[in-house]
C-alpha atoms as a PDB file:
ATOM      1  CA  UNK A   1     -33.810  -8.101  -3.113  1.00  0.00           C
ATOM      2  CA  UNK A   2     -34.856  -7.631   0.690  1.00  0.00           C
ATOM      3  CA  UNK A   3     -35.558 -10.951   0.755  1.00  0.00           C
ATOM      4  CA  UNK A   4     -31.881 -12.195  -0.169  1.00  0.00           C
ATOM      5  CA  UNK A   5     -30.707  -9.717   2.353  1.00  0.00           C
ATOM      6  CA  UNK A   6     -32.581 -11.206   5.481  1.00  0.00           C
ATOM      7  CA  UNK A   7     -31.380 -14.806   4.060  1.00  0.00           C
ATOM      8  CA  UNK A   8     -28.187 -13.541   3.971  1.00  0.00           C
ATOM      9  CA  UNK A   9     -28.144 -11.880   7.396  1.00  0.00           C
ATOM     10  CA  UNK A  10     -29.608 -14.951   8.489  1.00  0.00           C
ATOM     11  CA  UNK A  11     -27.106 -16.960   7.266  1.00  0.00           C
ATOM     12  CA  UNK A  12     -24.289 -15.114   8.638  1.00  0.00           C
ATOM     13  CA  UNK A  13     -25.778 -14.744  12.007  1.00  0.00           C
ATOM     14  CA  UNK A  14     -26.041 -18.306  12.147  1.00  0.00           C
ATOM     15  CA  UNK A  15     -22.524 -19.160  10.441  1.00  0.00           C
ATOM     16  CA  UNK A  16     -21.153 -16.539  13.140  1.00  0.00           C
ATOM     17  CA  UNK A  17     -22.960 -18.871  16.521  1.00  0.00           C
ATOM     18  CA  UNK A  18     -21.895 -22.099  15.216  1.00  0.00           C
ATOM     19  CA  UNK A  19     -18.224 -20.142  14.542  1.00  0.00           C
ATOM     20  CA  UNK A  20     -18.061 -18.928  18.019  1.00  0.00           C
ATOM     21  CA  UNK A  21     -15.759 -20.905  19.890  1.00  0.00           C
ATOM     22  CA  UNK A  22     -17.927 -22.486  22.460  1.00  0.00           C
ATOM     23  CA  UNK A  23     -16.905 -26.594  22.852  1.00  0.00           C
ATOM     24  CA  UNK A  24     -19.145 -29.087  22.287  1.00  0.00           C
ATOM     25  CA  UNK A  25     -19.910 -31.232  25.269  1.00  0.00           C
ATOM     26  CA  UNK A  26     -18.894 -34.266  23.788  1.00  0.00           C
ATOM     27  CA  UNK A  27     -15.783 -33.068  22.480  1.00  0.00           C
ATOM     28  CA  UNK A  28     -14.214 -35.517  25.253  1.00  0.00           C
ATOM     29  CA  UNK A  29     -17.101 -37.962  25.732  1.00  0.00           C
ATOM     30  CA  UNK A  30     -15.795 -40.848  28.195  1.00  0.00           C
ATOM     31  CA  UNK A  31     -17.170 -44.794  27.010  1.00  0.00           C
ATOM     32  CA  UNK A  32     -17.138 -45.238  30.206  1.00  0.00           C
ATOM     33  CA  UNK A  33     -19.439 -42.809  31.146  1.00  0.00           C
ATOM     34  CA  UNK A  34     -17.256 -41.871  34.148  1.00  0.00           C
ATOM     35  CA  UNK A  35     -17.834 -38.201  32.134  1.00  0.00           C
ATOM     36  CA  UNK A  36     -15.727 -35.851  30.542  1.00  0.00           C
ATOM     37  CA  UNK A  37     -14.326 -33.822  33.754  1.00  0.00           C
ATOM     38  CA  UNK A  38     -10.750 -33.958  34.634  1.00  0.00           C
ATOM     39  CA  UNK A  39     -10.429 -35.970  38.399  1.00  0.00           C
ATOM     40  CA  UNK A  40      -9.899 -33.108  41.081  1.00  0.00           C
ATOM     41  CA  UNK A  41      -6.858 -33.243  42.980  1.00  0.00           C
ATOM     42  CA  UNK A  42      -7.115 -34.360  47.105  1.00  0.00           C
ATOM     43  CA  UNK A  43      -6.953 -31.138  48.994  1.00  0.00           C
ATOM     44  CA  UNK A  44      -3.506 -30.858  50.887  1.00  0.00           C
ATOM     45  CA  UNK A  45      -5.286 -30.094  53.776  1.00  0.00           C
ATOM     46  CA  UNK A  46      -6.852 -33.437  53.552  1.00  0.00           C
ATOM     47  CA  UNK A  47      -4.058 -35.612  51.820  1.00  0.00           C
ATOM     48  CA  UNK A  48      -2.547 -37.720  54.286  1.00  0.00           C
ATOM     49  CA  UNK A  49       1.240 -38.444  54.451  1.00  0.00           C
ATOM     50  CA  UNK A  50       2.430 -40.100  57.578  1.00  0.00           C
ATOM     51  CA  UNK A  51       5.796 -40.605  56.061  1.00  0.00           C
ATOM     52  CA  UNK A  52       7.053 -37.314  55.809  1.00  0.00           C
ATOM     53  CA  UNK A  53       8.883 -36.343  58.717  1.00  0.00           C
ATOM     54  CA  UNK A  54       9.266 -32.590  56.949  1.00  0.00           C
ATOM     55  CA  UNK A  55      12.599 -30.559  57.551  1.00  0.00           C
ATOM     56  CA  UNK A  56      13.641 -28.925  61.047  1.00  0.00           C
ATOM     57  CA  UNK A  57      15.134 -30.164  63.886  1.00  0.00           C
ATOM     58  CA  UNK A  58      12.786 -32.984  64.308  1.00  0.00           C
ATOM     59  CA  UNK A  59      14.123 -36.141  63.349  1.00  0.00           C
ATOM     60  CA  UNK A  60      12.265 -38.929  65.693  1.00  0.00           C
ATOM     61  CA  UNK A  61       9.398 -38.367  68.161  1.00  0.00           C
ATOM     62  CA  UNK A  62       8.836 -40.974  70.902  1.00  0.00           C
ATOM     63  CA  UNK A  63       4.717 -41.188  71.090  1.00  0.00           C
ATOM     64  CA  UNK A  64       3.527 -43.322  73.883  1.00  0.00           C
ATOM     65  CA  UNK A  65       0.317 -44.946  73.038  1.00  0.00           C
ATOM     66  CA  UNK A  66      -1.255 -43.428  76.005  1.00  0.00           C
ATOM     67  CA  UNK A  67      -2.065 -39.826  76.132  1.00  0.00           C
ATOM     68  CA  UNK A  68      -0.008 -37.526  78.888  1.00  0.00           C
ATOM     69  CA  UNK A  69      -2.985 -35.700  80.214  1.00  0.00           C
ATOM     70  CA  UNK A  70      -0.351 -33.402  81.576  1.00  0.00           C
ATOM     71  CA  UNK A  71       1.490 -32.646  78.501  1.00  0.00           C
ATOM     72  CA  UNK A  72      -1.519 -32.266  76.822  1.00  0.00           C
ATOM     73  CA  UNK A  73      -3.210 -29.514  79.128  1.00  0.00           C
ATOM     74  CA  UNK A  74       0.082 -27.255  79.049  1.00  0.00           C
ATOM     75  CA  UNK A  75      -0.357 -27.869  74.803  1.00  0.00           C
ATOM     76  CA  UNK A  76      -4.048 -26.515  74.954  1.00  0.00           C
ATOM     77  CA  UNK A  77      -2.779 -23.127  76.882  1.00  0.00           C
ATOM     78  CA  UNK A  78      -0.206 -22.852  74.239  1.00  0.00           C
ATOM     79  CA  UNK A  79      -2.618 -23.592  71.490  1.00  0.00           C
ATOM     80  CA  UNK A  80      -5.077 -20.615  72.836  1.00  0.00           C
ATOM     81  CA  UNK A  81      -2.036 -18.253  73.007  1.00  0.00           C
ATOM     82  CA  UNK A  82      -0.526 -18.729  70.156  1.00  0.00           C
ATOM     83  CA  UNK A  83      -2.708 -20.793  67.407  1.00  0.00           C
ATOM     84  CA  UNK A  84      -6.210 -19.962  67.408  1.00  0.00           C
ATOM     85  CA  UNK A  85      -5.558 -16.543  65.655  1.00  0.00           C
ATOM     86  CA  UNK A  86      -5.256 -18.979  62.619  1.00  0.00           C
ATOM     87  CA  UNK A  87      -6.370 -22.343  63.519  1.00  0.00           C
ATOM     88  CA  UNK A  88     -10.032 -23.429  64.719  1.00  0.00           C
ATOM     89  CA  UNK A  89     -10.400 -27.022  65.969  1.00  0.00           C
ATOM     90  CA  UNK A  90     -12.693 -28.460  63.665  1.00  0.00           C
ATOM     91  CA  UNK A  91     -13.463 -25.723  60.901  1.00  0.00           C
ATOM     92  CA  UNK A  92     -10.666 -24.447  58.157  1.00  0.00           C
ATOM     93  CA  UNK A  93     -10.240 -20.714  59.048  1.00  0.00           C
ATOM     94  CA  UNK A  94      -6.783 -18.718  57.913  1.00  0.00           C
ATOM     95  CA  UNK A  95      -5.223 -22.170  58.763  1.00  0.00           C
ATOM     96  CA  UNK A  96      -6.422 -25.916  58.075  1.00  0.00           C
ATOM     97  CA  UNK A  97      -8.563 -27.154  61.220  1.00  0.00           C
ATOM     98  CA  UNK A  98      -6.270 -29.520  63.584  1.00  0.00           C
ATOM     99  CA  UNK A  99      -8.627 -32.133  64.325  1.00  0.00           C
ATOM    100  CA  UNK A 100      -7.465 -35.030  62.500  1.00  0.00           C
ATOM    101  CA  UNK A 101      -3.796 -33.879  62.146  1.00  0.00           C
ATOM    102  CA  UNK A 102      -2.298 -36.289  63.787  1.00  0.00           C
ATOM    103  CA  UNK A 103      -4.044 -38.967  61.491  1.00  0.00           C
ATOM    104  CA  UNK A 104      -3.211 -37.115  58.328  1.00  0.00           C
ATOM    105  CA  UNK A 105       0.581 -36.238  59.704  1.00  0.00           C
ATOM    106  CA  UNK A 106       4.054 -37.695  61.355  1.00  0.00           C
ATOM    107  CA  UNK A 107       4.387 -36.428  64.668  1.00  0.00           C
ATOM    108  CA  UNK A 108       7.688 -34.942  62.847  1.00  0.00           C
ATOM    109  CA  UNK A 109       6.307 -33.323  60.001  1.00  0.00           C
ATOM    110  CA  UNK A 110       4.004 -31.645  62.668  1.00  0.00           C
ATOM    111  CA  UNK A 111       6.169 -30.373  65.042  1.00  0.00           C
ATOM    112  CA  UNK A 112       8.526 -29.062  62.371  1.00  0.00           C
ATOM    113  CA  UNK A 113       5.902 -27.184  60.715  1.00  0.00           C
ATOM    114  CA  UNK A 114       5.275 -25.624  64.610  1.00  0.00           C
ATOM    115  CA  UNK A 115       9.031 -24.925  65.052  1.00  0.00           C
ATOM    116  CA  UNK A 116      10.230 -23.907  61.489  1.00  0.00           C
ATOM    117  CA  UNK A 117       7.027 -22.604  59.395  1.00  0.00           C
ATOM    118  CA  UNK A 118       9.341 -20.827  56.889  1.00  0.00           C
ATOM    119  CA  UNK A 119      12.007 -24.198  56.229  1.00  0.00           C
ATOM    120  CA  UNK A 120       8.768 -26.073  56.012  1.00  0.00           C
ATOM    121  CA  UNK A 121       7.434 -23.746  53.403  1.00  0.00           C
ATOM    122  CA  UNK A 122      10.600 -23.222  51.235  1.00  0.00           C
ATOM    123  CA  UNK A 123      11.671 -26.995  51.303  1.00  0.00           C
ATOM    124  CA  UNK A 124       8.980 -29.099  52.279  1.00  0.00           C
ATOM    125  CA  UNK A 125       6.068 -30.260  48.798  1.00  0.00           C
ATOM    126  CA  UNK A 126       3.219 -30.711  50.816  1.00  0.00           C
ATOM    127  CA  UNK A 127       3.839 -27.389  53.269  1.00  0.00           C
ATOM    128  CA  UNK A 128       4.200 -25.494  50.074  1.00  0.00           C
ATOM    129  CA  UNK A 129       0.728 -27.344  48.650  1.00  0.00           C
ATOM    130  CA  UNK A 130      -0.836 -25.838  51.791  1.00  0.00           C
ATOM    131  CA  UNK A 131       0.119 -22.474  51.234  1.00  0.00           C
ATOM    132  CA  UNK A 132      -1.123 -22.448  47.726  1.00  0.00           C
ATOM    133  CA  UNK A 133      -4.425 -24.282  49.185  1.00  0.00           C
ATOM    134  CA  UNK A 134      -5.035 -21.405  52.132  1.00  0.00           C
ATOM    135  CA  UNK A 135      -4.340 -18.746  49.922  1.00  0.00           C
ATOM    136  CA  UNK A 136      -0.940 -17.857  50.459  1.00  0.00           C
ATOM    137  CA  UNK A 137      -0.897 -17.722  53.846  1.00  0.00           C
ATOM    138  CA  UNK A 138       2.047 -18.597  55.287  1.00  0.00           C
ATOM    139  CA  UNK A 139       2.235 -19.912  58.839  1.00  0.00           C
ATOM    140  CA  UNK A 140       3.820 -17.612  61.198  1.00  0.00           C
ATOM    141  CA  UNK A 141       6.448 -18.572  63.339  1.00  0.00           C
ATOM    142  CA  UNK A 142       5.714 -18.338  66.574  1.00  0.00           C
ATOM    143  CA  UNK A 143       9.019 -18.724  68.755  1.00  0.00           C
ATOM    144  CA  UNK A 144       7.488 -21.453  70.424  1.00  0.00           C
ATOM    145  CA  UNK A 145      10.418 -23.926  71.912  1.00  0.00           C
ATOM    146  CA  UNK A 146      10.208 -28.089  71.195  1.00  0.00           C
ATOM    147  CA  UNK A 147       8.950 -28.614  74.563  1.00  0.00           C
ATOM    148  CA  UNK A 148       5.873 -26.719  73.736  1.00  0.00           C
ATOM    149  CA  UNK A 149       5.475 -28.020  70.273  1.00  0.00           C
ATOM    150  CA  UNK A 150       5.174 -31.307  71.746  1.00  0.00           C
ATOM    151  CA  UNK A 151       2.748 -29.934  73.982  1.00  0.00           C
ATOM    152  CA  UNK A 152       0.361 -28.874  71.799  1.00  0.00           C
ATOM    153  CA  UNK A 153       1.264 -32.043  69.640  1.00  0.00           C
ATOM    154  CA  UNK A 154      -0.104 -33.630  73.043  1.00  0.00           C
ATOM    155  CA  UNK A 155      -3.193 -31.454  72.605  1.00  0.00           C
ATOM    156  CA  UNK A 156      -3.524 -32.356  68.990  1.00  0.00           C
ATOM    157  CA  UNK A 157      -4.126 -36.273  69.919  1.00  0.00           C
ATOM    158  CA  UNK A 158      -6.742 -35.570  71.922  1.00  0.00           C
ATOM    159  CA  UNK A 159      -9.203 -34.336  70.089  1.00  0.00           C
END
């Protein structure tokens, strides 16, 4: 009689593990052997999209091919005043890093997103990607006029 009742409790407790819900591995085995893990989807932060012009006042940008040293100075004090609360150069922080913007952006979309954070972020796919990519932090506007935006658009080509 004990007997039967450890087989049976046995049983059971093995019935119950293979019962338990966990998936086998090879539920979605690839041929391929490319394996069995959905493809991640590009960061925004790293997606580029030099198409986009965004939404804002913004419509065309005139970039010379040479830098204005100039411009670009007066863009750096702006970016210390008003951007590094969230931005670092190089690392991610509150914000994405700004290296590399200009490569990854229109000189549009990235003034817009200066002048008109919240329009960006209500209207604009890959503003609104970013946001859901940083957390939900939304970038603040910081009254800055278009002359300075291009400034520190200046700045951003620079680095």
């Amino acid at each position: 009689m004990k007997t039967n009742q450890l087989l049976l409790a046995a049983l059971l407790a093995a019935f119950t593990i293979s019962c338990s819900g966990k998936k086998n591995n090879t539920d979605n085995y690839d041929i391929n052997g490319t394996g069995n893990e959905a493809p991640k989807e590009e960061k925004a932060s790293t997606r580029v999209d030099l198409e986009s012009k965004g939404v804002g006042p913004i419509t065309s940008v005139d970039i010379p091919d040479t830098i204005d040293e100039e411009l670009a100075k007066t863009g750096e004090g702006v970016f210390k005043q008003s951007c590094v609360i969230c931005h670092k150069v190089e690392d991610k922080f509150i914000g994405p890093a700004v290296k590399g913007v200009v490569d990854r952006r229109s000189p549009e979309w990235i003034m817009n997103m200066i002048l008109e954070p919240a329009k960006m972020l209500r209207d604009d796919p890959l503003a609104k990607d970013l946001f859901l990519e940083f957390n939900g932090s939304p970038m603040s506007d910081m009254g800055l006029t278009e002359e300075q935006a291009r400034a520190v658009l200046e700045y951003f080509r620079t680095l």
